[in-house]
C-alpha atoms as a PDB file:
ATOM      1  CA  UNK A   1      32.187  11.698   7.266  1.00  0.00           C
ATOM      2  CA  UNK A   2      33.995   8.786   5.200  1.00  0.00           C
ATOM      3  CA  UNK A   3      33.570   6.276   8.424  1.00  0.00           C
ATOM      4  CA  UNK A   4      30.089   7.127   8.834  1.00  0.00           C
ATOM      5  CA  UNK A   5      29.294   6.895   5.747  1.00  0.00           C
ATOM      6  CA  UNK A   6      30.784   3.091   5.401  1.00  0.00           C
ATOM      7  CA  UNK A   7      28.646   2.763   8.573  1.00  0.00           C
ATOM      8  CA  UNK A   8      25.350   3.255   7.384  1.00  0.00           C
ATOM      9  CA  UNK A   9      26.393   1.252   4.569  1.00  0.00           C
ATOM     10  CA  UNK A  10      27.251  -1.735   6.335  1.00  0.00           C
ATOM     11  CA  UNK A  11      24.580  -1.045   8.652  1.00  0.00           C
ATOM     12  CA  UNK A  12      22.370  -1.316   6.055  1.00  0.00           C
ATOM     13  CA  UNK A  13      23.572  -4.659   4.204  1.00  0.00           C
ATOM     14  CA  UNK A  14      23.409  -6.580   7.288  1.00  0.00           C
ATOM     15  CA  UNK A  15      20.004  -5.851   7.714  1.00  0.00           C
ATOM     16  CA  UNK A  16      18.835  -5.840   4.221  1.00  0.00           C
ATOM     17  CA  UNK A  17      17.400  -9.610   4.563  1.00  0.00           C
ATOM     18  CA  UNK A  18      15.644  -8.555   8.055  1.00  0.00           C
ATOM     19  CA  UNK A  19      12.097  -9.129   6.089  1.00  0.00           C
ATOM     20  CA  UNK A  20      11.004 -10.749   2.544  1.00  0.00           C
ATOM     21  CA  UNK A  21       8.177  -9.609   0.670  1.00  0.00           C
ATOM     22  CA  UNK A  22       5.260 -11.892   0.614  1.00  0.00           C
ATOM     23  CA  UNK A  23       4.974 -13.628  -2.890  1.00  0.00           C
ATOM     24  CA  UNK A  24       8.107 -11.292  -4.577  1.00  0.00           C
ATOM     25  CA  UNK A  25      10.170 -12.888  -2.111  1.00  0.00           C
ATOM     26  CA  UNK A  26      12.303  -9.876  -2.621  1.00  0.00           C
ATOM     27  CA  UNK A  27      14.515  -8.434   0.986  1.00  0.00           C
ATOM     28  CA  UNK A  28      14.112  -5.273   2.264  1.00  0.00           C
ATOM     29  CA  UNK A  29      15.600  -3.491   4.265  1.00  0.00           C
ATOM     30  CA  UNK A  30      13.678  -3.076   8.153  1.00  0.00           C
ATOM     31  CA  UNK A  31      15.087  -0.642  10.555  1.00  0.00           C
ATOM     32  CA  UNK A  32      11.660   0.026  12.458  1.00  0.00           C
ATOM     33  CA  UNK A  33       9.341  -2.987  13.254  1.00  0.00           C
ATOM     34  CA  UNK A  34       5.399  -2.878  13.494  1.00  0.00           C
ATOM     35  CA  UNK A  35       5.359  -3.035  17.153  1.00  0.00           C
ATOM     36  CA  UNK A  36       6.838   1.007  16.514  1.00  0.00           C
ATOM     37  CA  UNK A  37       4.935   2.098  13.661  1.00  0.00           C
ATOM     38  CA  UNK A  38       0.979   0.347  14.370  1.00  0.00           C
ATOM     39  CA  UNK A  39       0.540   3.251  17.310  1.00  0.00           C
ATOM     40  CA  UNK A  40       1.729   5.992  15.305  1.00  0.00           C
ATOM     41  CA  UNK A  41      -0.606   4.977  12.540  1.00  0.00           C
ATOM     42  CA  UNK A  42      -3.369   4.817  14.446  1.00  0.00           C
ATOM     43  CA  UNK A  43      -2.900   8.409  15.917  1.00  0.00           C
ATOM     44  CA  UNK A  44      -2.128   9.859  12.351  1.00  0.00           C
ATOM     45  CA  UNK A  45      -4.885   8.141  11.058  1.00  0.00           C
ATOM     46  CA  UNK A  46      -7.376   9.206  13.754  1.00  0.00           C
ATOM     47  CA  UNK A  47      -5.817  12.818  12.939  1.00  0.00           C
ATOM     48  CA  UNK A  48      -6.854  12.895   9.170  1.00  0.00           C
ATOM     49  CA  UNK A  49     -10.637  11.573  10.010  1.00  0.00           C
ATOM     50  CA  UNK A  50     -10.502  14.203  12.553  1.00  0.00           C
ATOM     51  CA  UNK A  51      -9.611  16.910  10.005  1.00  0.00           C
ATOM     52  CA  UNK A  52     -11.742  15.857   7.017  1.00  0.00           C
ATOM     53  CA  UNK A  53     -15.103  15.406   6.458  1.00  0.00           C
ATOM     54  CA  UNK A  54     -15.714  11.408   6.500  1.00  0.00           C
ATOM     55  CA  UNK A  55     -18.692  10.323   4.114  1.00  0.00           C
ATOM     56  CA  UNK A  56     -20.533   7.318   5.221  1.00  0.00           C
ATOM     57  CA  UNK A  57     -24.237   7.194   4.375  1.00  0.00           C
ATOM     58  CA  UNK A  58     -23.945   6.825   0.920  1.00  0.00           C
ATOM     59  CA  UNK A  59     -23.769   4.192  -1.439  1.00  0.00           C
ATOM     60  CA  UNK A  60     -20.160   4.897  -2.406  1.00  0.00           C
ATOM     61  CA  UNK A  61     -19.161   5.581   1.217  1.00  0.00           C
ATOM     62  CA  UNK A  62     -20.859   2.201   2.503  1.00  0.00           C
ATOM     63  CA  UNK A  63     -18.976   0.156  -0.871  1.00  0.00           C
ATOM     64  CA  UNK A  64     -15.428   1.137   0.694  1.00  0.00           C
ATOM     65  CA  UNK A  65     -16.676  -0.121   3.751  1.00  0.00           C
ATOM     66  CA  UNK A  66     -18.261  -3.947   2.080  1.00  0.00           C
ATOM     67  CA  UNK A  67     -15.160  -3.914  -0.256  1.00  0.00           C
ATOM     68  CA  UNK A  68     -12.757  -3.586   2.763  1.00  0.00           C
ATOM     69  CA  UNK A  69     -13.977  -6.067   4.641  1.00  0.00           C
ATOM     70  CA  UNK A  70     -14.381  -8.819   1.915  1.00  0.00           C
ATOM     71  CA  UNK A  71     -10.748  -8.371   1.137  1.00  0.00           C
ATOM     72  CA  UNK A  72      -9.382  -7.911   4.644  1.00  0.00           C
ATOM     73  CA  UNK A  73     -10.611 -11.378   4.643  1.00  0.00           C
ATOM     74  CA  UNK A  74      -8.947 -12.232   1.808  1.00  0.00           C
ATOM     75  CA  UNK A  75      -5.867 -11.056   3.215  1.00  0.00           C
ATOM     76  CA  UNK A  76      -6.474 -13.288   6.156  1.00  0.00           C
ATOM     77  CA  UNK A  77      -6.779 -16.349   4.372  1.00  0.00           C
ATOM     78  CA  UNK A  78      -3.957 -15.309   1.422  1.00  0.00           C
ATOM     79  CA  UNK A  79      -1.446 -14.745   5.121  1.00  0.00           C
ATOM     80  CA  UNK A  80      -2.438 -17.983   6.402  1.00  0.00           C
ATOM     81  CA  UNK A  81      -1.820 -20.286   3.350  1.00  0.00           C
ATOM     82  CA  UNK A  82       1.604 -18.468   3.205  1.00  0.00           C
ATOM     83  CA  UNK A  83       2.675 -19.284   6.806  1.00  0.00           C
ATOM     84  CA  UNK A  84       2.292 -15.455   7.649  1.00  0.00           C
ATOM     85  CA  UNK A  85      -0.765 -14.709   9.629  1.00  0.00           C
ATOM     86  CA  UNK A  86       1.682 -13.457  12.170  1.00  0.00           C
ATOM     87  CA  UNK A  87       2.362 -10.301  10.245  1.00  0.00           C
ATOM     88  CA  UNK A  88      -1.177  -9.414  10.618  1.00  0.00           C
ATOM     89  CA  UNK A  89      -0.654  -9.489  14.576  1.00  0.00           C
ATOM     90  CA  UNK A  90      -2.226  -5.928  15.607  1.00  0.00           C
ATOM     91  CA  UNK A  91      -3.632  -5.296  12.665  1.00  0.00           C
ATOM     92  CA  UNK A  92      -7.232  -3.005  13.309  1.00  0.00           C
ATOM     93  CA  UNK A  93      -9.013  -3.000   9.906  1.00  0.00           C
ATOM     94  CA  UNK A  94     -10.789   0.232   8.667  1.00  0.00           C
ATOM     95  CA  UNK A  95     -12.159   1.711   6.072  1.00  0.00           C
ATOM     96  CA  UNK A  96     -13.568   5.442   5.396  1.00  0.00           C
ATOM     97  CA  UNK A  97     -14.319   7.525   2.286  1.00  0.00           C
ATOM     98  CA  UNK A  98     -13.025  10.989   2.410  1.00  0.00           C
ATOM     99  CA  UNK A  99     -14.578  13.951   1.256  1.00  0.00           C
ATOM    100  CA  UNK A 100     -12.119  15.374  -1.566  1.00  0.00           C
ATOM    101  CA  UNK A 101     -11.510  16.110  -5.003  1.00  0.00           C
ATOM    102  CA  UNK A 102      -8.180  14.251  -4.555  1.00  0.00           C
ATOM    103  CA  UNK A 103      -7.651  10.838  -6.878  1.00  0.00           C
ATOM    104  CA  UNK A 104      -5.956   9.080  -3.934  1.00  0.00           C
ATOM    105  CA  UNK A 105      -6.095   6.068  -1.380  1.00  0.00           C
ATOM    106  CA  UNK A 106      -4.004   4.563   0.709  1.00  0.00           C
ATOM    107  CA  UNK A 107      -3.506   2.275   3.463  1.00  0.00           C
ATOM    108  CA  UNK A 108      -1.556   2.347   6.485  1.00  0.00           C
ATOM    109  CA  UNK A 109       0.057  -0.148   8.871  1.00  0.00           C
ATOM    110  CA  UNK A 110      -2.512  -2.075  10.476  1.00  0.00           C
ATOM    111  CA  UNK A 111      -5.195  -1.902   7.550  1.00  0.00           C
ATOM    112  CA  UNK A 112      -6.290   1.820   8.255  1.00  0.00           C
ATOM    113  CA  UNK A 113      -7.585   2.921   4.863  1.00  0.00           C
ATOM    114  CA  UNK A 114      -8.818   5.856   3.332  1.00  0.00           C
ATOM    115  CA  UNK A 115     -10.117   6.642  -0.023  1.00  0.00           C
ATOM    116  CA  UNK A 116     -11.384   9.955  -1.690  1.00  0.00           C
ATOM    117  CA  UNK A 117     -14.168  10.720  -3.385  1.00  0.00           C
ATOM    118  CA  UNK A 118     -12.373  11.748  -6.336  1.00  0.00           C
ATOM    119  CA  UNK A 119     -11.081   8.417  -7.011  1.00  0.00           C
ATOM    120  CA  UNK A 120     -14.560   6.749  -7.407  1.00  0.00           C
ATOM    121  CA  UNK A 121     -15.670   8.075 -10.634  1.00  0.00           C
ATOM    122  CA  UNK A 122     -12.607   6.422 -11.905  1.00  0.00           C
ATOM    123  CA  UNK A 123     -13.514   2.820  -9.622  1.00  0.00           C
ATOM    124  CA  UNK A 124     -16.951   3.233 -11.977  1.00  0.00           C
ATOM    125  CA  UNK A 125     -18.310   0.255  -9.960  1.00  0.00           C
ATOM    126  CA  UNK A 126     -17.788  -2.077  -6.599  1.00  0.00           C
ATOM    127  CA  UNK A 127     -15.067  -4.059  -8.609  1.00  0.00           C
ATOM    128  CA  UNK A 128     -13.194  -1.074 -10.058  1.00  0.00           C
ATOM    129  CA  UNK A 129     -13.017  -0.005  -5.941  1.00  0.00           C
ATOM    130  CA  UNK A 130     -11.660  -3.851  -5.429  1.00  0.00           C
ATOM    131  CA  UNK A 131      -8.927  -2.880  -7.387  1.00  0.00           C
ATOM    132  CA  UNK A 132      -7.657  -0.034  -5.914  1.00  0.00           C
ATOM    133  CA  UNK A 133      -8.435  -1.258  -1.992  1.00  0.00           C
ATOM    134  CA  UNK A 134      -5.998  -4.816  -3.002  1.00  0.00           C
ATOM    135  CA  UNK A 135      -3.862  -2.671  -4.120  1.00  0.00           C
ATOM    136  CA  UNK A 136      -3.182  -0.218  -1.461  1.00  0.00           C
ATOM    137  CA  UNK A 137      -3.950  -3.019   1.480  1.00  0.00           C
ATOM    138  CA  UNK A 138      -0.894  -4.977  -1.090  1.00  0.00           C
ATOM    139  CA  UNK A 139       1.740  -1.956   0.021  1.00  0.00           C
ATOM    140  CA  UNK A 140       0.548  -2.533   3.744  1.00  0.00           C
ATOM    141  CA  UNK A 141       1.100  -6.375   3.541  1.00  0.00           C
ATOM    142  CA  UNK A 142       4.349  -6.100   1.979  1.00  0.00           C
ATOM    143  CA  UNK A 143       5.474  -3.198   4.139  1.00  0.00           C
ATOM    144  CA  UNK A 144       6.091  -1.439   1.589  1.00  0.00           C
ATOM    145  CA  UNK A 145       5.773   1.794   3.924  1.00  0.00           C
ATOM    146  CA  UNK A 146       7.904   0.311   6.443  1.00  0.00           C
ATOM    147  CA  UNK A 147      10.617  -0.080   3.797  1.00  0.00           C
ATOM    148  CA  UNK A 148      10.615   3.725   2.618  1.00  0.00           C
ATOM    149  CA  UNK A 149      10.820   4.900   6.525  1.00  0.00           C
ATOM    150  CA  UNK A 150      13.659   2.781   6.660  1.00  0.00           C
ATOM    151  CA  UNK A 151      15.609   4.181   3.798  1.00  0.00           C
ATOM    152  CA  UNK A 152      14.282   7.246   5.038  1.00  0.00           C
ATOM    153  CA  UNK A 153      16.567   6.813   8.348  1.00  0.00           C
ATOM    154  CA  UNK A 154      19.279   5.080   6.874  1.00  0.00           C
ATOM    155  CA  UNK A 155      19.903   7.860   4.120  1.00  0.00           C
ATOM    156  CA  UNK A 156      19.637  10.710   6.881  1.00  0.00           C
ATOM    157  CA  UNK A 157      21.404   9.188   9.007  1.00  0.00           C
ATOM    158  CA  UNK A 158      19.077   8.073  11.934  1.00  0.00           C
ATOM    159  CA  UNK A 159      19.838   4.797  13.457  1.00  0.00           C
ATOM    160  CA  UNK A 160      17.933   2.819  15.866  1.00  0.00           C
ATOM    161  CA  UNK A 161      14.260   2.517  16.296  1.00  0.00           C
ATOM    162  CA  UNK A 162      11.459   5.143  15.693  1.00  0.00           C
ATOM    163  CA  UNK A 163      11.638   6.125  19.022  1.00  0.00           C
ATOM    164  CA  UNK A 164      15.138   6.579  19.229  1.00  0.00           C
ATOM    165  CA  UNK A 165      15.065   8.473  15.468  1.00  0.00           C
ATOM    166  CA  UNK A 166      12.008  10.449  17.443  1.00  0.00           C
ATOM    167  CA  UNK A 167      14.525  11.621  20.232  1.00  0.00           C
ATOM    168  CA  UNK A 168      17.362  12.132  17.629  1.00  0.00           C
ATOM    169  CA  UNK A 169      14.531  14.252  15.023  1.00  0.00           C
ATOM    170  CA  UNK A 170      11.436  14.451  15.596  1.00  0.00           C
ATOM    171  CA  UNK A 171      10.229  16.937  13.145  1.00  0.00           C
ATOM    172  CA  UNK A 172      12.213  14.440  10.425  1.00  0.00           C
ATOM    173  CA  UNK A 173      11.239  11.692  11.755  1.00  0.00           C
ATOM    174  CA  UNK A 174       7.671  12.628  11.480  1.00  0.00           C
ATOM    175  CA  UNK A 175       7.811  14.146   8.331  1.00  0.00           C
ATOM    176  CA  UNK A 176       9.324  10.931   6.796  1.00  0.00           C
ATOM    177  CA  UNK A 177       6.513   8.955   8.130  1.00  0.00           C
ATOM    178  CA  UNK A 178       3.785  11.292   6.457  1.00  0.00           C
ATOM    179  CA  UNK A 179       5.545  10.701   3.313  1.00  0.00           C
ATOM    180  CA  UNK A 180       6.617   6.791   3.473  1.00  0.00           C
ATOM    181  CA  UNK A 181       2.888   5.953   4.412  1.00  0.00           C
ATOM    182  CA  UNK A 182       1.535   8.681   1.387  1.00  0.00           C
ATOM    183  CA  UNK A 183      -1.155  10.613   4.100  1.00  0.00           C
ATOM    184  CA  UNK A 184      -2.982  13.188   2.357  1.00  0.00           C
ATOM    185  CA  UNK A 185      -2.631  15.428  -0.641  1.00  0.00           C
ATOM    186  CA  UNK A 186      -1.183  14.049  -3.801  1.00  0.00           C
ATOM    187  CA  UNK A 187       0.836  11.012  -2.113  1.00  0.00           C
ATOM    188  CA  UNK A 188       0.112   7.542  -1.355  1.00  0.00           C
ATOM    189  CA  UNK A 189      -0.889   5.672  -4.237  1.00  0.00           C
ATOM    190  CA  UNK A 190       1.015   8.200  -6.581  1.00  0.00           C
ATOM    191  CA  UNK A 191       4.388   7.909  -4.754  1.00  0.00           C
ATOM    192  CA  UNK A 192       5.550   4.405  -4.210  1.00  0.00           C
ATOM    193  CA  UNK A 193       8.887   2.956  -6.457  1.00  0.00           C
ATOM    194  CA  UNK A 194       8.051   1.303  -9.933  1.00  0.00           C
ATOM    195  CA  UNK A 195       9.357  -1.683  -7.410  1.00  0.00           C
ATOM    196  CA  UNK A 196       6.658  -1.316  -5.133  1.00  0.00           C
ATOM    197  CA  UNK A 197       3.790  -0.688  -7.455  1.00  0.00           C
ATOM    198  CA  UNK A 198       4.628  -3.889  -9.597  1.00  0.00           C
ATOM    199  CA  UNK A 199       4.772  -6.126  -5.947  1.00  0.00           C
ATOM    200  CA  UNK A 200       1.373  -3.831  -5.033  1.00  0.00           C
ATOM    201  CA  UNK A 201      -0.548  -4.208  -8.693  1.00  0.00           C
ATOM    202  CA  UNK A 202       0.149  -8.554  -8.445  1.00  0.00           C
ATOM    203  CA  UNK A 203      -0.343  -8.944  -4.755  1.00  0.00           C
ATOM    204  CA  UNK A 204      -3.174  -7.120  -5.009  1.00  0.00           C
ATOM    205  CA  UNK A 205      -4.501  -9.080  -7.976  1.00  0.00           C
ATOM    206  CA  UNK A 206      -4.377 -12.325  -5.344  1.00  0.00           C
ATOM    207  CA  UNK A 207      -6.200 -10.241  -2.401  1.00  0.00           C
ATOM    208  CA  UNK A 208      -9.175  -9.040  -4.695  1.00  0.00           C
ATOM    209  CA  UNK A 209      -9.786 -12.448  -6.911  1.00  0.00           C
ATOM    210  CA  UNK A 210      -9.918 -13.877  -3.029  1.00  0.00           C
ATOM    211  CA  UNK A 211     -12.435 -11.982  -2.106  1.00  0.00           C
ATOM    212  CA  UNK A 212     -14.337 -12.840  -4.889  1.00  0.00           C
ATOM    213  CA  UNK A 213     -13.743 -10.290  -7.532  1.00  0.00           C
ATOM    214  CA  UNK A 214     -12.886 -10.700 -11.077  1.00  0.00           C
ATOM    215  CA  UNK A 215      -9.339  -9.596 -11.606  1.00  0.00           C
ATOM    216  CA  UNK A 216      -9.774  -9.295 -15.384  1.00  0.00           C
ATOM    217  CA  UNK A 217     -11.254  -5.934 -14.247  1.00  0.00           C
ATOM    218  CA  UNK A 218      -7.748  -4.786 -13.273  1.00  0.00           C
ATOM    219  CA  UNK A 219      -6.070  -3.466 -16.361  1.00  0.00           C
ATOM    220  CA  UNK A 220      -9.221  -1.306 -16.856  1.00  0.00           C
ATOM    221  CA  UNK A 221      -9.131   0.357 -13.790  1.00  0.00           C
ATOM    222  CA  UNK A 222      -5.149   1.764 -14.520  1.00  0.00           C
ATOM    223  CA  UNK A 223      -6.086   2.624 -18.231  1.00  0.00           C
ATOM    224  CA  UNK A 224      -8.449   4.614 -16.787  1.00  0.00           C
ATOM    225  CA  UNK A 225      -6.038   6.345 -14.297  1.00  0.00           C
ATOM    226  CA  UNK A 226      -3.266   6.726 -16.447  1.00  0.00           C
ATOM    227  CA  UNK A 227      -6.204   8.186 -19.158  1.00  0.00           C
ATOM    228  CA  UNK A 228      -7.768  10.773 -16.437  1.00  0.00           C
ATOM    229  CA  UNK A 229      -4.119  12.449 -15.872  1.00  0.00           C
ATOM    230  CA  UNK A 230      -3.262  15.845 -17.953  1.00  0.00           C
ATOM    231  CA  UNK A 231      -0.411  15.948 -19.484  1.00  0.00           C
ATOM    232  CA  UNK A 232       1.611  13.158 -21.454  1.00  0.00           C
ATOM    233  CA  UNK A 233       2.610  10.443 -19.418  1.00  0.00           C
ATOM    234  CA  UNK A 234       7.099  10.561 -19.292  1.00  0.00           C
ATOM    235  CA  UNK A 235       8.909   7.802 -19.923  1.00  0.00           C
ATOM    236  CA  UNK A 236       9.177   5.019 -17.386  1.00  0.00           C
ATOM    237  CA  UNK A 237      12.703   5.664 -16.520  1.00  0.00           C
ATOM    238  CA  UNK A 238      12.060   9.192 -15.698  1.00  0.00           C
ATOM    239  CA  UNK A 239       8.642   7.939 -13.200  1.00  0.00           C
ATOM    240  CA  UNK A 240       8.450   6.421  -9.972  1.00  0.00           C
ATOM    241  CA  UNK A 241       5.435   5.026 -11.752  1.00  0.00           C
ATOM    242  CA  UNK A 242       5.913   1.547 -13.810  1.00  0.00           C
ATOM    243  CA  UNK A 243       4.371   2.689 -17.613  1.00  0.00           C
ATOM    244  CA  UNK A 244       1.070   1.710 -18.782  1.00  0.00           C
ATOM    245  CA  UNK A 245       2.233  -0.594 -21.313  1.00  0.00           C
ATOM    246  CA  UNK A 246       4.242  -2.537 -18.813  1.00  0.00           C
ATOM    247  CA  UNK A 247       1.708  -2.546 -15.884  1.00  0.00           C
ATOM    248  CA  UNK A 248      -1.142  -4.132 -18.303  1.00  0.00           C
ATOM    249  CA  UNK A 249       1.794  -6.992 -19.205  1.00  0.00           C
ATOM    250  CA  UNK A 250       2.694  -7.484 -15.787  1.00  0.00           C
ATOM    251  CA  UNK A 251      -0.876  -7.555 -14.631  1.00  0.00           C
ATOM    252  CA  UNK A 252      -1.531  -9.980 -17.561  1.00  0.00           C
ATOM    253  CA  UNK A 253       1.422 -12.176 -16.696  1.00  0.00           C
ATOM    254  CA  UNK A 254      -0.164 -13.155 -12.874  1.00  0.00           C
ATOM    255  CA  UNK A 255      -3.708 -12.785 -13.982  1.00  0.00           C
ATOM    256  CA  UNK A 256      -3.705 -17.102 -14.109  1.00  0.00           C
ATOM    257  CA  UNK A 257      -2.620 -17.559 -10.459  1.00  0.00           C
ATOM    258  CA  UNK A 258      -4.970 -14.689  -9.673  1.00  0.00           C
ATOM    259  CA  UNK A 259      -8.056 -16.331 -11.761  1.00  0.00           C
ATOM    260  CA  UNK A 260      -6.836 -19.472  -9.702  1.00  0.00           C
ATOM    261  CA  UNK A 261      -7.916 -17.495  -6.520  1.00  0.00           C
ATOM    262  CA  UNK A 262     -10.900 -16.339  -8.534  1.00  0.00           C
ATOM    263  CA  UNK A 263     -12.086 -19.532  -9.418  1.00  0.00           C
ATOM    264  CA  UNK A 264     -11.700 -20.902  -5.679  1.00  0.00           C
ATOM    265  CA  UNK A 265     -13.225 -17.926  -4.090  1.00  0.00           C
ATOM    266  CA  UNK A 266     -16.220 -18.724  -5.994  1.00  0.00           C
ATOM    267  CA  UNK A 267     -16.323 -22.469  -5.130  1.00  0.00           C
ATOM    268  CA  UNK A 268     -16.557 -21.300  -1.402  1.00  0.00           C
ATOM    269  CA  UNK A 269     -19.384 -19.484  -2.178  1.00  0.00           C
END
């Protein structure tokens, strides 16, 4: 148990600087690459708008559409400054608005996103939406998903590629997809590392003053999250969740690169 343990430590250390995150910079650790996980997003995602009832002539449903687009573009143009428009290789943007009471969206690999209608009262407008859709595109672009699968399979002991952990697990395998990508219920934007959601909330930031939205609206939108949950909040160091306080000062401290996108965006227009 010792050996294997030492391992999948190893293991993991000499693959920890397999993939940086774009902007953070940060390594993370990659045991599954795109060319795996794309095709099994696409059939999971297909699954849930199979299974739920997808709104789309509405004003709300067509604004998750307009909003999607503008900053899948965004995304596009934030990749290509960076040197990474590779990473967006497969990539099959879509957007849908979901039918449920559920405060949630997220985004899979490849740009397949999904809101719910419970979230948009809380969005209040096409800007508060921008915030949320940077945001959860943000964990796609810096694989944030990919990154949880991996630990996922390191920690239980799965080695190889998805298809190989497929062989060696399937029903694990599966089930630590569903969660590392948040599908359904109450994961996905809820259950990412304070980590993640910091990397999410500033890339994010970039992707929706690109596409032309004020960012300032930002630290609004999570006051009103953190505001529409019962309960009192816990301390930070007992949430996955960075705490109000410190997401408002991290959003504040990019908010002048990301009104430097701002400003440009509208100079293009």
């Amino acid at each position: 148990m010792l050996k294997k343990l030492i391992f999948l430590f190893a293991l993991g250390i000499v693959m920890y600087s397999c993939a940086k995150v774009p902007m953070s910079g940060r390594n993370q650790l990659v045991l599954v690459d795109n060319e795996e996980l794309l095709p099994m997003a696409f059939v999971q995602y297909n699954d849930v708008l199979k299974e739920n009832k997808i709104v789309t002539n509405t004003a709300e449903g067509q604004m998750v559409v307009r909003v999607g687009k503008r900053i899948a573009e965004a995304v596009k143009v934030y990749m290509t400054e960076q040197g990474l428009e590779k990473e967006l290789q497969g990539f099959a943007w879509e957007f849908n608005l979901i039918e449920d009471d559920i405060v949630n969206a997220w985004c899979m690999p490849g740009g397949k996103v999904a809101f719910y209608t419970g979230i948009m009262p809380i969005c209040q407008d096409e800007a508060g939406v921008a915030v949320v859709m940077g945001h959860e595109v943000a964990h796609a672009i810096a694989n944030h998903g990919r990154e949880r699968m991996s630990n996922g399979m390191l920690l239980n002991g799965l080695i190889g590629t998805a298809q190989a952990a497929m062989g060696q697990n399937p029903t694990l395998t599966q089930n630590l997809f569903l969660q590392a990508f948040g599908v359904g219920g109450q994961l996905g934007m809820l259950t990412f590392s304070r980590t993640h959601e910091l990397e999410a909330d500033q890339l994010g930031l970039n992707f929706m003053a690109l596409a032309g939205y004020d960012p300032r609206v930002a630290p609004g939108f999570w006051d009103r999250m953190s505001q529409g949950k019962t309960g009192e909040e816990p301390p930070e160091f007992l949430s996955t969740h960075p705490g109000p306080k410190r997401r408002k000062d991290e959003l504040n401290n990019a908010m002048p690169k990301a009104m430097e996108y701002y400003e440009k965006s509208n100079k293009v227009k």
